[in-house]
PDB file of N, CA and C in Angstrom:
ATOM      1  N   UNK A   1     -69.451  42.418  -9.988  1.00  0.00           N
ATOM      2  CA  UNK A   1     -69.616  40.970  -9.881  1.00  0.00           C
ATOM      3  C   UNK A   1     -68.485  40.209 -10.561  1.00  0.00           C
ATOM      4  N   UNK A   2     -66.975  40.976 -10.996  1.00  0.00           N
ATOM      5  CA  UNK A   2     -66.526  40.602 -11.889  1.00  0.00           C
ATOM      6  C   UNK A   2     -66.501  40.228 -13.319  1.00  0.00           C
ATOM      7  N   UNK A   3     -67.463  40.014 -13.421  1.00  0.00           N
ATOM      8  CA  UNK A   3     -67.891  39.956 -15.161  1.00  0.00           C
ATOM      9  C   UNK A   3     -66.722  41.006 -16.401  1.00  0.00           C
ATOM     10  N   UNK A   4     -66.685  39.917 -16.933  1.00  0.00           N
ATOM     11  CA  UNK A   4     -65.877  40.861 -18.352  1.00  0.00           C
ATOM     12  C   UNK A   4     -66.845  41.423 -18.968  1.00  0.00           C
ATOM     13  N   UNK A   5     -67.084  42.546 -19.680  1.00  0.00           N
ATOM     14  CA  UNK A   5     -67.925  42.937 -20.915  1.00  0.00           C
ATOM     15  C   UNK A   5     -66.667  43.877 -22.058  1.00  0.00           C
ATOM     16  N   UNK A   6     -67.031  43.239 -23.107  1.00  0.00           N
ATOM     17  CA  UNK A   6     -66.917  43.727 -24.190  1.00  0.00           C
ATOM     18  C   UNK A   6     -67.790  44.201 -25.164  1.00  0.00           C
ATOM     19  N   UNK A   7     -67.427  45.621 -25.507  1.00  0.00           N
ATOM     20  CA  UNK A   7     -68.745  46.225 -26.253  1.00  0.00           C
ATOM     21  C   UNK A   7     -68.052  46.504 -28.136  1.00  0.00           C
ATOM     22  N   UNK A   8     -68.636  45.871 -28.777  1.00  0.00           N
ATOM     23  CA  UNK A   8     -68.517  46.290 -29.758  1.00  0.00           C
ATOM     24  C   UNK A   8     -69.142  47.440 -30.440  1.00  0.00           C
ATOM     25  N   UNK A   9     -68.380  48.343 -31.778  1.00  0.00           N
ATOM     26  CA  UNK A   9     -68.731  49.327 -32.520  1.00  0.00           C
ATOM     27  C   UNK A   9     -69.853  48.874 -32.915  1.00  0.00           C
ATOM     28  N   UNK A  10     -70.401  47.921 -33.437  1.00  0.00           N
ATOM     29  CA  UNK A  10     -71.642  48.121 -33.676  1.00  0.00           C
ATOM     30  C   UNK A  10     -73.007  48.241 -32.518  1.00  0.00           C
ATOM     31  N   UNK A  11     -72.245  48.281 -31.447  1.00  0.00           N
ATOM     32  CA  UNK A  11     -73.343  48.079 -30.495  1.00  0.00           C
ATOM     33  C   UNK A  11     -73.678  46.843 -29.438  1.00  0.00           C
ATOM     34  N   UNK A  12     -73.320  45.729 -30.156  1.00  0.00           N
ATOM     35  CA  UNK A  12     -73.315  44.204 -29.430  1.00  0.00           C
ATOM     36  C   UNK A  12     -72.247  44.411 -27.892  1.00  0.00           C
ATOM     37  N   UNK A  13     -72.604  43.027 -26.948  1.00  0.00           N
ATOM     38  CA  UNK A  13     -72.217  43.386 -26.060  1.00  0.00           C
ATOM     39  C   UNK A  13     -71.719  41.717 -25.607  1.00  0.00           C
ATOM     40  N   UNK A  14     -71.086  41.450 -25.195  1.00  0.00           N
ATOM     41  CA  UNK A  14     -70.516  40.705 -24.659  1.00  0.00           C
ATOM     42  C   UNK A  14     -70.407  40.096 -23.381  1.00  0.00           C
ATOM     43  N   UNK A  15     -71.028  39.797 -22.401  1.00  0.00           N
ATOM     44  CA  UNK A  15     -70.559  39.756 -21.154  1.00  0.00           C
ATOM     45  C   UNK A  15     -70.469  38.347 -20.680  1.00  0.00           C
ATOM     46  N   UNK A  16     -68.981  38.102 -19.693  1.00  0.00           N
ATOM     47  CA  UNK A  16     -68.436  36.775 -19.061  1.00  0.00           C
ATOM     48  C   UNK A  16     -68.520  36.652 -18.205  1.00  0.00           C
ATOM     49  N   UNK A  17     -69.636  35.957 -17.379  1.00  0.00           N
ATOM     50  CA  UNK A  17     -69.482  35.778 -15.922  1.00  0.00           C
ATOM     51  C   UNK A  17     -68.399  34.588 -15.144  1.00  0.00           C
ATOM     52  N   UNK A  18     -67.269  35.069 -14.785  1.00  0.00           N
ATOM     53  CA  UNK A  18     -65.945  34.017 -14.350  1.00  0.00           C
ATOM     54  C   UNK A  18     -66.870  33.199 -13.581  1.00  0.00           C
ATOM     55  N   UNK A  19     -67.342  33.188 -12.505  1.00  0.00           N
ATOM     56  CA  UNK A  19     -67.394  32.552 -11.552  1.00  0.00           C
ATOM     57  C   UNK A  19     -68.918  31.073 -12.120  1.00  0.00           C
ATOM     58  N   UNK A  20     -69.333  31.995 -12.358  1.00  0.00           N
ATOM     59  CA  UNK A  20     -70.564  30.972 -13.581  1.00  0.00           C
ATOM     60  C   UNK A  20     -69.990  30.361 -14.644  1.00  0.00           C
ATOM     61  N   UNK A  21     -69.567  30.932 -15.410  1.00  0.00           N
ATOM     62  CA  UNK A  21     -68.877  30.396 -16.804  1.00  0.00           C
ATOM     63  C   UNK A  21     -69.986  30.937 -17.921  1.00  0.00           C
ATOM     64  N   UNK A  22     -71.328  31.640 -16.801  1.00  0.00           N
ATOM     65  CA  UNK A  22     -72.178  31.563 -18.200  1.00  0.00           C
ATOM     66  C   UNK A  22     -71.767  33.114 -19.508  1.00  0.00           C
ATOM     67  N   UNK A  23     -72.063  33.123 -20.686  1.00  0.00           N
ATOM     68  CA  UNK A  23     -71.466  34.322 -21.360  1.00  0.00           C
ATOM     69  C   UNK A  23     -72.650  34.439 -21.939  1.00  0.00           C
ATOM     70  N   UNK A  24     -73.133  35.808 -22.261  1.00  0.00           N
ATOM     71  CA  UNK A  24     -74.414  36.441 -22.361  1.00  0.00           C
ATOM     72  C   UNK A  24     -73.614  37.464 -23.918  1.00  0.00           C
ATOM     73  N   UNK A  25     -74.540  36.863 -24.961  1.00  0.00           N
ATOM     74  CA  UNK A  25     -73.892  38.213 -26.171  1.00  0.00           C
ATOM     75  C   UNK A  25     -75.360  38.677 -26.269  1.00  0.00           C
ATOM     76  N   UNK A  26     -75.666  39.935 -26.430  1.00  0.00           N
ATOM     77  CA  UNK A  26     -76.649  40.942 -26.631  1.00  0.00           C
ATOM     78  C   UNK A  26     -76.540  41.633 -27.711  1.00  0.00           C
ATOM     79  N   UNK A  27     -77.619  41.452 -28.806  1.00  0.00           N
ATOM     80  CA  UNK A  27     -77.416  41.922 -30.756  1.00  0.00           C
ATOM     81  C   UNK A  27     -78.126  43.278 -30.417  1.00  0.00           C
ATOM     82  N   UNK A  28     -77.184  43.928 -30.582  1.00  0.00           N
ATOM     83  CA  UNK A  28     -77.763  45.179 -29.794  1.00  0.00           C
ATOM     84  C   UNK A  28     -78.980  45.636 -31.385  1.00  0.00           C
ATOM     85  N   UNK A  29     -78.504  45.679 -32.748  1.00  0.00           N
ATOM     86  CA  UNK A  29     -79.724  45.850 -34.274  1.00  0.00           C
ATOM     87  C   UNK A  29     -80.446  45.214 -33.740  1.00  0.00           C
ATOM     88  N   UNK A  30     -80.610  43.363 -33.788  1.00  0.00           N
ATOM     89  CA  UNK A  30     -81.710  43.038 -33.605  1.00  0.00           C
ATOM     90  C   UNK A  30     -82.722  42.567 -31.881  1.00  0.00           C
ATOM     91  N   UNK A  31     -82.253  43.270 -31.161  1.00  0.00           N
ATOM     92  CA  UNK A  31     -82.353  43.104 -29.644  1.00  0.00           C
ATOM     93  C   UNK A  31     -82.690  42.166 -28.912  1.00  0.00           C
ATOM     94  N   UNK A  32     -81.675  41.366 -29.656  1.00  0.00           N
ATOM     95  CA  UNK A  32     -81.981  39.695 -28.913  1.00  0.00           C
ATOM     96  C   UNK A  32     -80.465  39.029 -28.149  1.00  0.00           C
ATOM     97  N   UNK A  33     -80.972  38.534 -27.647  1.00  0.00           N
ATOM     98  CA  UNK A  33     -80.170  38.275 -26.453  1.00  0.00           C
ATOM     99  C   UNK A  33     -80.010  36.776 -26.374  1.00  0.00           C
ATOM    100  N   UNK A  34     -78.144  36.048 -26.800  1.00  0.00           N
ATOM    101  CA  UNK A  34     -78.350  34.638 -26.571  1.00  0.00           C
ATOM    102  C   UNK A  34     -76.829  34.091 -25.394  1.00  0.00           C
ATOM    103  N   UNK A  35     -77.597  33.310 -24.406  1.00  0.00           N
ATOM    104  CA  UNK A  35     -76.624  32.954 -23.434  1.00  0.00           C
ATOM    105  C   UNK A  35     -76.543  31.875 -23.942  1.00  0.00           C
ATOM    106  N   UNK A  36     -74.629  31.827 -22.796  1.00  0.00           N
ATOM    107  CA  UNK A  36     -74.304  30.033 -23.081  1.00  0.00           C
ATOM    108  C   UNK A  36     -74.229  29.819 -22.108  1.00  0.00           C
ATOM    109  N   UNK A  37     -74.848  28.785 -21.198  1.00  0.00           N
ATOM    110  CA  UNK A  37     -74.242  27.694 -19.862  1.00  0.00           C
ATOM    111  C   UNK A  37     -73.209  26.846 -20.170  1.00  0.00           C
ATOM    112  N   UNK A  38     -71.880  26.103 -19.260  1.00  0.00           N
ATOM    113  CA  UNK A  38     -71.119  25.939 -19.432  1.00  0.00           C
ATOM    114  C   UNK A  38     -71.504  25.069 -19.352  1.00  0.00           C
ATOM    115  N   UNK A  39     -72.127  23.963 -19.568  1.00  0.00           N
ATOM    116  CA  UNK A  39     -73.163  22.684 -20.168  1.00  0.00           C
ATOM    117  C   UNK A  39     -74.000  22.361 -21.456  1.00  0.00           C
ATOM    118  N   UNK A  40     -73.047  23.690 -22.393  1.00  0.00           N
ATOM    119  CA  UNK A  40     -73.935  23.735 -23.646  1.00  0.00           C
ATOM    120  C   UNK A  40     -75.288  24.265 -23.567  1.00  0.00           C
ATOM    121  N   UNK A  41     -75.958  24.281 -22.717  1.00  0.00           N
ATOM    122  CA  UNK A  41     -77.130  24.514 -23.474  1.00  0.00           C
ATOM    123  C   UNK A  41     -76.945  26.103 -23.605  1.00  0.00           C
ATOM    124  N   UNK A  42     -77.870  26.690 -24.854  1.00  0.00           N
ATOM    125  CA  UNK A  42     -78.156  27.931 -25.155  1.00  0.00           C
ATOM    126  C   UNK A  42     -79.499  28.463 -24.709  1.00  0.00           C
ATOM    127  N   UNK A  43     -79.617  29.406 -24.662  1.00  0.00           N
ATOM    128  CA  UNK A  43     -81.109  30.287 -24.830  1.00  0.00           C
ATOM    129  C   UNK A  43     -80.889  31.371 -25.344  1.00  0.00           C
ATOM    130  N   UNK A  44     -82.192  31.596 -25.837  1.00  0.00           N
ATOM    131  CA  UNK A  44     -82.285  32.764 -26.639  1.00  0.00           C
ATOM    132  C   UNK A  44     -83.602  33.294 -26.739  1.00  0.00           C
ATOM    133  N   UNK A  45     -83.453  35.052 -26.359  1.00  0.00           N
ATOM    134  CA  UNK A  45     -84.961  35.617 -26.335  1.00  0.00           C
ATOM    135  C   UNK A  45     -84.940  37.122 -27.198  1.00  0.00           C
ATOM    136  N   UNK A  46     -86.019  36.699 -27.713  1.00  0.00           N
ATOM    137  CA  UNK A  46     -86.269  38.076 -28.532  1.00  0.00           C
ATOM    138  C   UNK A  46     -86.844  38.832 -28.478  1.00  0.00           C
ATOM    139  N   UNK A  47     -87.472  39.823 -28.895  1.00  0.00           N
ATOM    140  CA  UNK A  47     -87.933  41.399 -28.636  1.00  0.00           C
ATOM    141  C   UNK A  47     -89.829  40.863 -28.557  1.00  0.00           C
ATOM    142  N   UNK A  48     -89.618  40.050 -29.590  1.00  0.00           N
ATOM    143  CA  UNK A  48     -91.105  39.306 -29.905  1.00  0.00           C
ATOM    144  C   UNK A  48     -91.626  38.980 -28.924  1.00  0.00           C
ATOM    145  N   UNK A  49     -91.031  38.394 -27.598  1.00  0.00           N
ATOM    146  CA  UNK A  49     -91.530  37.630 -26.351  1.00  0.00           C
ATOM    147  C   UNK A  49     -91.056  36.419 -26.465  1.00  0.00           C
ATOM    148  N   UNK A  50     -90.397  36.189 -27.524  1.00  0.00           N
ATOM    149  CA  UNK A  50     -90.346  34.121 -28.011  1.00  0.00           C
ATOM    150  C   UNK A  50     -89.242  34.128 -27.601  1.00  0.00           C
ATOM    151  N   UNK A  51     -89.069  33.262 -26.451  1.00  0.00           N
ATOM    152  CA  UNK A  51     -87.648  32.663 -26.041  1.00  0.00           C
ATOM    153  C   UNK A  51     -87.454  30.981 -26.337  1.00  0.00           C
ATOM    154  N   UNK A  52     -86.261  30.774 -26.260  1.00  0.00           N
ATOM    155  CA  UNK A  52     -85.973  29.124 -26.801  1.00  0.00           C
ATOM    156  C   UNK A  52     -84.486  28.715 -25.839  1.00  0.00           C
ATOM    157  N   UNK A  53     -84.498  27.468 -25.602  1.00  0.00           N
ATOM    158  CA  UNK A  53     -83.652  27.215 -24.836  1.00  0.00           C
ATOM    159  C   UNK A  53     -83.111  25.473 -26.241  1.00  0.00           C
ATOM    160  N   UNK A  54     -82.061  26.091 -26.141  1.00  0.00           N
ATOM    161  CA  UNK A  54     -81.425  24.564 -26.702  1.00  0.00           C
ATOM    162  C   UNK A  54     -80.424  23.225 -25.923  1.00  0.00           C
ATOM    163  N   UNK A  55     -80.627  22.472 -25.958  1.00  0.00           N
ATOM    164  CA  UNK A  55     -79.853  21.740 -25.209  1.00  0.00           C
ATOM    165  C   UNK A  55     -78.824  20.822 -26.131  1.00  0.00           C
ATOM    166  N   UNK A  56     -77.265  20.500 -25.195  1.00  0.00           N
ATOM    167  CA  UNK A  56     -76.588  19.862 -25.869  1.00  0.00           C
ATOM    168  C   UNK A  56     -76.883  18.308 -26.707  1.00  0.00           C
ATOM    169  N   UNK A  57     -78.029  17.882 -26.342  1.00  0.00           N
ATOM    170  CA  UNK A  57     -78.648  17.223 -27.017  1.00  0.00           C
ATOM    171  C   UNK A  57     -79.155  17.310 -28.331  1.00  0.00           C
ATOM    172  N   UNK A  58     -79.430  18.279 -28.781  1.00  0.00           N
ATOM    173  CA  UNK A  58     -80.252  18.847 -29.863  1.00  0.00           C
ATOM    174  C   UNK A  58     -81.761  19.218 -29.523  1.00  0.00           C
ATOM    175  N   UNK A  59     -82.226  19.060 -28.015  1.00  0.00           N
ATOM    176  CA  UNK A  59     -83.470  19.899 -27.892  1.00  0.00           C
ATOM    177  C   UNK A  59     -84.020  20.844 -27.704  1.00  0.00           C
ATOM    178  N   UNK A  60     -84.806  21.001 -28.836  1.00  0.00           N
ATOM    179  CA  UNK A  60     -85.325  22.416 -28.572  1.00  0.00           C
ATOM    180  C   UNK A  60     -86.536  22.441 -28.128  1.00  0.00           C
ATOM    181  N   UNK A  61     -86.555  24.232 -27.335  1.00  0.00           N
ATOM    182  CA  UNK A  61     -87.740  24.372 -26.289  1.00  0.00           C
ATOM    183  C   UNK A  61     -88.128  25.333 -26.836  1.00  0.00           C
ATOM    184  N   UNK A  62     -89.027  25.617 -27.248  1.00  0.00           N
ATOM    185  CA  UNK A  62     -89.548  27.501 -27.751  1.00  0.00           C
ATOM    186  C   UNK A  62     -91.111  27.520 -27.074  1.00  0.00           C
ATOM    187  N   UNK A  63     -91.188  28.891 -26.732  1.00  0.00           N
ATOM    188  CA  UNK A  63     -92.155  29.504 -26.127  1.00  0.00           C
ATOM    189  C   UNK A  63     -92.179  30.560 -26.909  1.00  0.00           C
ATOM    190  N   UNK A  64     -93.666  30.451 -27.507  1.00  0.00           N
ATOM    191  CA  UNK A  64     -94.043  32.182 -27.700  1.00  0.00           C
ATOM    192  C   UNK A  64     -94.945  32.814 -27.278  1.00  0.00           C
ATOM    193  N   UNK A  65     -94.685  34.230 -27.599  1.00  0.00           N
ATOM    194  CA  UNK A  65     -95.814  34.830 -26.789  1.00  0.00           C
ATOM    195  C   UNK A  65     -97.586  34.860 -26.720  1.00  0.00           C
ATOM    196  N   UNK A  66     -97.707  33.614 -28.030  1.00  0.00           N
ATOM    197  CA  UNK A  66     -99.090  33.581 -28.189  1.00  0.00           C
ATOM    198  C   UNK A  66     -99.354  32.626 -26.735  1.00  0.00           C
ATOM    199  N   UNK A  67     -98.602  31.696 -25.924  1.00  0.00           N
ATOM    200  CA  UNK A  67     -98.695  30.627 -25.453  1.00  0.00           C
ATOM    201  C   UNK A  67     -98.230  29.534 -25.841  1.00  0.00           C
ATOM    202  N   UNK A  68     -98.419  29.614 -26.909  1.00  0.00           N
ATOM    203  CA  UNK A  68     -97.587  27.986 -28.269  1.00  0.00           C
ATOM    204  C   UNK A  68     -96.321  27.587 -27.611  1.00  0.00           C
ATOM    205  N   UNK A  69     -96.154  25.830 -26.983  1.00  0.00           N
ATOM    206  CA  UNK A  69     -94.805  25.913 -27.195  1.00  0.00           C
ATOM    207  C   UNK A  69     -94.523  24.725 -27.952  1.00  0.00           C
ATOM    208  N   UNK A  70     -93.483  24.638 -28.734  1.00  0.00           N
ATOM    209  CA  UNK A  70     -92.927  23.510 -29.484  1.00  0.00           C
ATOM    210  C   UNK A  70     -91.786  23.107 -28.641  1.00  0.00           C
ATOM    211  N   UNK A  71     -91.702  22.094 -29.344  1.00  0.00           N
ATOM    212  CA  UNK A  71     -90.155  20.669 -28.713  1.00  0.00           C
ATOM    213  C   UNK A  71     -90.181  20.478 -29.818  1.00  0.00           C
ATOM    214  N   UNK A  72     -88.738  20.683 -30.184  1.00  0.00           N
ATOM    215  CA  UNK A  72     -88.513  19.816 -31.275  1.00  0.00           C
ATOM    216  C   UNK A  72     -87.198  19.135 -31.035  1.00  0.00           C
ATOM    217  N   UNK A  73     -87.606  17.348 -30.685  1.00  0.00           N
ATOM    218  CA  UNK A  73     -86.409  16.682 -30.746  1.00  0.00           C
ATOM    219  C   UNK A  73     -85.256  16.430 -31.368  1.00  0.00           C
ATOM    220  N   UNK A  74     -84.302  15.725 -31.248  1.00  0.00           N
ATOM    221  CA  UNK A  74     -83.165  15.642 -31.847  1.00  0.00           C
ATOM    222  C   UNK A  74     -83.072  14.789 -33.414  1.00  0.00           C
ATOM    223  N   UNK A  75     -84.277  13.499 -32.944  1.00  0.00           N
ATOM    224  CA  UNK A  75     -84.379  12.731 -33.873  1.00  0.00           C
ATOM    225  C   UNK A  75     -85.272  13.709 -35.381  1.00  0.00           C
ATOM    226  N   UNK A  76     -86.047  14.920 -35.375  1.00  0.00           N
ATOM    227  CA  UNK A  76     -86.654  15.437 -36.091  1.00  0.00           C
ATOM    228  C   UNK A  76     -88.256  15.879 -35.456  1.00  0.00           C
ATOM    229  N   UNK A  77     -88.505  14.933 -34.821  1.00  0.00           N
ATOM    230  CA  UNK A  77     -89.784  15.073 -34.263  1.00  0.00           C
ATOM    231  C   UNK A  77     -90.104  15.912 -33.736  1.00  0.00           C
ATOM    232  N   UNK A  78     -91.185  16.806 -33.762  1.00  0.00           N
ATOM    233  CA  UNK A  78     -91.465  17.985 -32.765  1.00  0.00           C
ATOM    234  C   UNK A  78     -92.870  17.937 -32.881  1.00  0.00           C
ATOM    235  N   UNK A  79     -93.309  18.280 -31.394  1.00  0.00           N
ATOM    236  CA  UNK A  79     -94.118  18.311 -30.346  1.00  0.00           C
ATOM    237  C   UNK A  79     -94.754  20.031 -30.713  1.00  0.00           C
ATOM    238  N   UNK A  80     -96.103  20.178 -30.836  1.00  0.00           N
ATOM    239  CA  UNK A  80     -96.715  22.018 -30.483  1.00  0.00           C
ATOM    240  C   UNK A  80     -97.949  21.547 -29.892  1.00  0.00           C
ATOM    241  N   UNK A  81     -98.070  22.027 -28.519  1.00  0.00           N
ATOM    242  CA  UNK A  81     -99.137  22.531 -28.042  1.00  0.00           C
ATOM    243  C   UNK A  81     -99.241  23.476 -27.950  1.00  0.00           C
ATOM    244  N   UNK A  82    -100.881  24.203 -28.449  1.00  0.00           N
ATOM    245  CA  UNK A  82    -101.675  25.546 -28.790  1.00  0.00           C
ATOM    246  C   UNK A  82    -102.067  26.185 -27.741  1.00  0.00           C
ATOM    247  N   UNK A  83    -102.550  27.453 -27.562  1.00  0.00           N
ATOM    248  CA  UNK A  83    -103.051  27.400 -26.274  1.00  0.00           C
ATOM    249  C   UNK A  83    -104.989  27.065 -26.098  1.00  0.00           C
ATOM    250  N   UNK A  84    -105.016  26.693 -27.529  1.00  0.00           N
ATOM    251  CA  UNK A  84    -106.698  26.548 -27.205  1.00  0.00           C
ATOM    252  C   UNK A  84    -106.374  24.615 -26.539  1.00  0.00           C
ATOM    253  N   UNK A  85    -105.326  24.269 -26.354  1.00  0.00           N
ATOM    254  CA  UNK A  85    -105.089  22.671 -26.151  1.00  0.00           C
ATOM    255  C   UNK A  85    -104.935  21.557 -27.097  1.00  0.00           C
ATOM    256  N   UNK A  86    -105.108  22.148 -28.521  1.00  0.00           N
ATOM    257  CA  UNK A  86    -104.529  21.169 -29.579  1.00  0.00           C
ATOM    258  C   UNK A  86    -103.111  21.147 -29.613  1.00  0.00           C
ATOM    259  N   UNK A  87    -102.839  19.700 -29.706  1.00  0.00           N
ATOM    260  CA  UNK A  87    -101.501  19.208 -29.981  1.00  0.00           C
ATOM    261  C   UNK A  87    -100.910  18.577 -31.450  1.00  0.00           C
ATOM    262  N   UNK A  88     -99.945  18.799 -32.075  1.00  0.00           N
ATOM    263  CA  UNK A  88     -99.615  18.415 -33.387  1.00  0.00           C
ATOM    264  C   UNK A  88     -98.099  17.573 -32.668  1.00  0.00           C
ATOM    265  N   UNK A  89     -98.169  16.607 -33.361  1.00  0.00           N
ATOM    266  CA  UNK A  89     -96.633  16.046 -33.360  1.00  0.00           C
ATOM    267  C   UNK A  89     -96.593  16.040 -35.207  1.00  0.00           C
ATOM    268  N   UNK A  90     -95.238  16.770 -34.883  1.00  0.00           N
ATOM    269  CA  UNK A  90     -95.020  16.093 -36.548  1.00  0.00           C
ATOM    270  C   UNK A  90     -93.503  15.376 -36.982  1.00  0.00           C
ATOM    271  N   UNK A  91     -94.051  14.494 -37.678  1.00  0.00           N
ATOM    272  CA  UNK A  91     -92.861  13.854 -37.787  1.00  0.00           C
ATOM    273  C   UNK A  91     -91.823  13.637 -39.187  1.00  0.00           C
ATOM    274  N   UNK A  92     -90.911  13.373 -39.413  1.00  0.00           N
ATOM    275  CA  UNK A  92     -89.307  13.546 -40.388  1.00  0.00           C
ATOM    276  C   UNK A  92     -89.967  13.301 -41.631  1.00  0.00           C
ATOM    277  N   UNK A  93     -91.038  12.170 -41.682  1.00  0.00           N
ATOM    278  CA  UNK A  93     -91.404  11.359 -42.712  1.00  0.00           C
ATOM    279  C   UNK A  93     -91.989  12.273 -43.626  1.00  0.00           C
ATOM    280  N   UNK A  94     -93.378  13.395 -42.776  1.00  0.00           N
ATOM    281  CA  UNK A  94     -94.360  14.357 -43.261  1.00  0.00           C
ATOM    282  C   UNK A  94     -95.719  14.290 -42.577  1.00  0.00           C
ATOM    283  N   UNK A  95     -96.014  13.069 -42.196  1.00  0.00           N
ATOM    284  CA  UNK A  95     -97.148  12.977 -41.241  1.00  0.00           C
ATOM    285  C   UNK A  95     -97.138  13.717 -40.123  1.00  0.00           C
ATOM    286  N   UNK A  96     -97.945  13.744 -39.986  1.00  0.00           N
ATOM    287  CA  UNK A  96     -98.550  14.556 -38.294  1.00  0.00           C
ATOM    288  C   UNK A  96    -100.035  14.151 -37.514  1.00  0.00           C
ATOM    289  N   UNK A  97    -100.106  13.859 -36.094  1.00  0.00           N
ATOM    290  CA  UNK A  97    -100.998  13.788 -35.609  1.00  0.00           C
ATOM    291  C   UNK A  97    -101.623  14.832 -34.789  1.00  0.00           C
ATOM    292  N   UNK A  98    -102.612  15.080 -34.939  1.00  0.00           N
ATOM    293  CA  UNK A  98    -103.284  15.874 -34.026  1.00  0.00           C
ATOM    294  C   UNK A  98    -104.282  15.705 -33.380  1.00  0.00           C
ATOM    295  N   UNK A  99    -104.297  15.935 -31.769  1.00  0.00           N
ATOM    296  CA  UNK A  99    -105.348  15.882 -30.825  1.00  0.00           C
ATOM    297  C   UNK A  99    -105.955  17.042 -30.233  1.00  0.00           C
ATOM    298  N   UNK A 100    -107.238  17.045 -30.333  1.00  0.00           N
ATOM    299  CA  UNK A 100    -107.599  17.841 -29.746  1.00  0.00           C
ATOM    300  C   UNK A 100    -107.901  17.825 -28.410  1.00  0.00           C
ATOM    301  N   UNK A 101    -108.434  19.331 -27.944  1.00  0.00           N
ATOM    302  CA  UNK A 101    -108.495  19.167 -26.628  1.00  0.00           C
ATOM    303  C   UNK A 101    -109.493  18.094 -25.874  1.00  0.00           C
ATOM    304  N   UNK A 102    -110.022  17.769 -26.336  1.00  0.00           N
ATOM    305  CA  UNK A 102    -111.437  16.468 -25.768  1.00  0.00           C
ATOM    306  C   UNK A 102    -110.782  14.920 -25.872  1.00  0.00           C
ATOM    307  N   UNK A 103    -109.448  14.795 -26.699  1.00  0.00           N
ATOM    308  CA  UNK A 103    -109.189  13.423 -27.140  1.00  0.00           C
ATOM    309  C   UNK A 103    -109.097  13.289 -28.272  1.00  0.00           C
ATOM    310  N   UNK A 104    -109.345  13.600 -28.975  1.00  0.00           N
ATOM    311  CA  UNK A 104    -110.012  13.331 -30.632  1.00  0.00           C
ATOM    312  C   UNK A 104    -108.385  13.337 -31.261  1.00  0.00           C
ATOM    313  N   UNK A 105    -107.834  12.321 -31.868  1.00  0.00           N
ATOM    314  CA  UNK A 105    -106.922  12.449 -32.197  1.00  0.00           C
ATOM    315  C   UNK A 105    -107.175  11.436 -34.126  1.00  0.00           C
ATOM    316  N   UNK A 106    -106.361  12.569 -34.879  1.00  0.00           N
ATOM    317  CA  UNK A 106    -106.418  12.052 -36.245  1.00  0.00           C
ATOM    318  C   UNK A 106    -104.811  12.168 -36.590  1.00  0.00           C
ATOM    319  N   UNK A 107    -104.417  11.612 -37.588  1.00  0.00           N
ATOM    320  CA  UNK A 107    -103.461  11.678 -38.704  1.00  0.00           C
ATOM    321  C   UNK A 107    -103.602  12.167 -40.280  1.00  0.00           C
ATOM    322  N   UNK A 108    -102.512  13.434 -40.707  1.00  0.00           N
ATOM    323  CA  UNK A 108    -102.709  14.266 -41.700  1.00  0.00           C
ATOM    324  C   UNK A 108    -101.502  13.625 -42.144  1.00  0.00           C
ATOM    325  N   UNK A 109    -101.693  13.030 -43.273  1.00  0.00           N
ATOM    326  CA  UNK A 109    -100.336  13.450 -44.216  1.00  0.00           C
ATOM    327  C   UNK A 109    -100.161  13.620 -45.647  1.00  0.00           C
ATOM    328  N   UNK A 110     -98.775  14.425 -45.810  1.00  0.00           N
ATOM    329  CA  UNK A 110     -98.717  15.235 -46.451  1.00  0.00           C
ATOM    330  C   UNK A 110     -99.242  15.576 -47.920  1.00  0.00           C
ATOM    331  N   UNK A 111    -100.145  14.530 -48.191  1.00  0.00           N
ATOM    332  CA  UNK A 111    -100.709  14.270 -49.492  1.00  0.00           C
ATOM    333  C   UNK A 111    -102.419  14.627 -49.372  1.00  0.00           C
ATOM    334  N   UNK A 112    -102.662  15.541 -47.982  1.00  0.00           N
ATOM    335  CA  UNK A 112    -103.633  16.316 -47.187  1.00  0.00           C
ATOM    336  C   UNK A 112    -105.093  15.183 -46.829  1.00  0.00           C
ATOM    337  N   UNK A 113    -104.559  13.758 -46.837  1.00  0.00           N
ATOM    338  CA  UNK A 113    -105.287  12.599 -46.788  1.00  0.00           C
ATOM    339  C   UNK A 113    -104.878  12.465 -45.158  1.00  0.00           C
TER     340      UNK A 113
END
């Protein structure tokens, strides 16, 4: 497919796809695997099941394998929905809201008030 690969002594791997631009390094110790698109964004997946995609923005996407995924924006803020359907936003300050799955939405902060 053309692709460059470079393999390093320790095992890591390198590979350049010309025609994509995208470049794929593979930690061969810890067996995780992070690409670049030629648009900045990254991803990255690990042995765990938890993959994350970053964008040149500063957003982050993570999925894990429980179901959980977080956003966590650029400004600080990040977003987790559970998979039982509770949602937490938490925010820079220390507060956080959480809704549950029916609606029920409260505010925790960090002084556990």
């Amino acid at each position: 497919d053309g692709s460059a690969v470079v393999c390093y002594t320790n095992g890591d791997t390198k590979r350049t796809h010309p025609r994509t631009g995208v470049v794929t390094y593979t930690y061969a110790a810890a067996r995780t695997t992070h690409t670049t698109h030629p648009d900045g964004t990254e991803e990255f997946s690990f042995p765990s099941g938890q993959s994350e995609r970053h964008a040149p923005d500063g957003r982050k996407d993570i999925s894990f394998p429980d179901g959980t995924r977080k956003v966590v924006l650029p400004g600080g803020v990040s977003e987790s929905t559970f998979p039982d359907g509770v949602r937490v936003v938490e925010y820079p300050e220390g507060h956080r809201d959480v809704t549950t799955p029916d609606g029920t939405a409260h505010r925790e902060f960090p002084d556990g008030t």
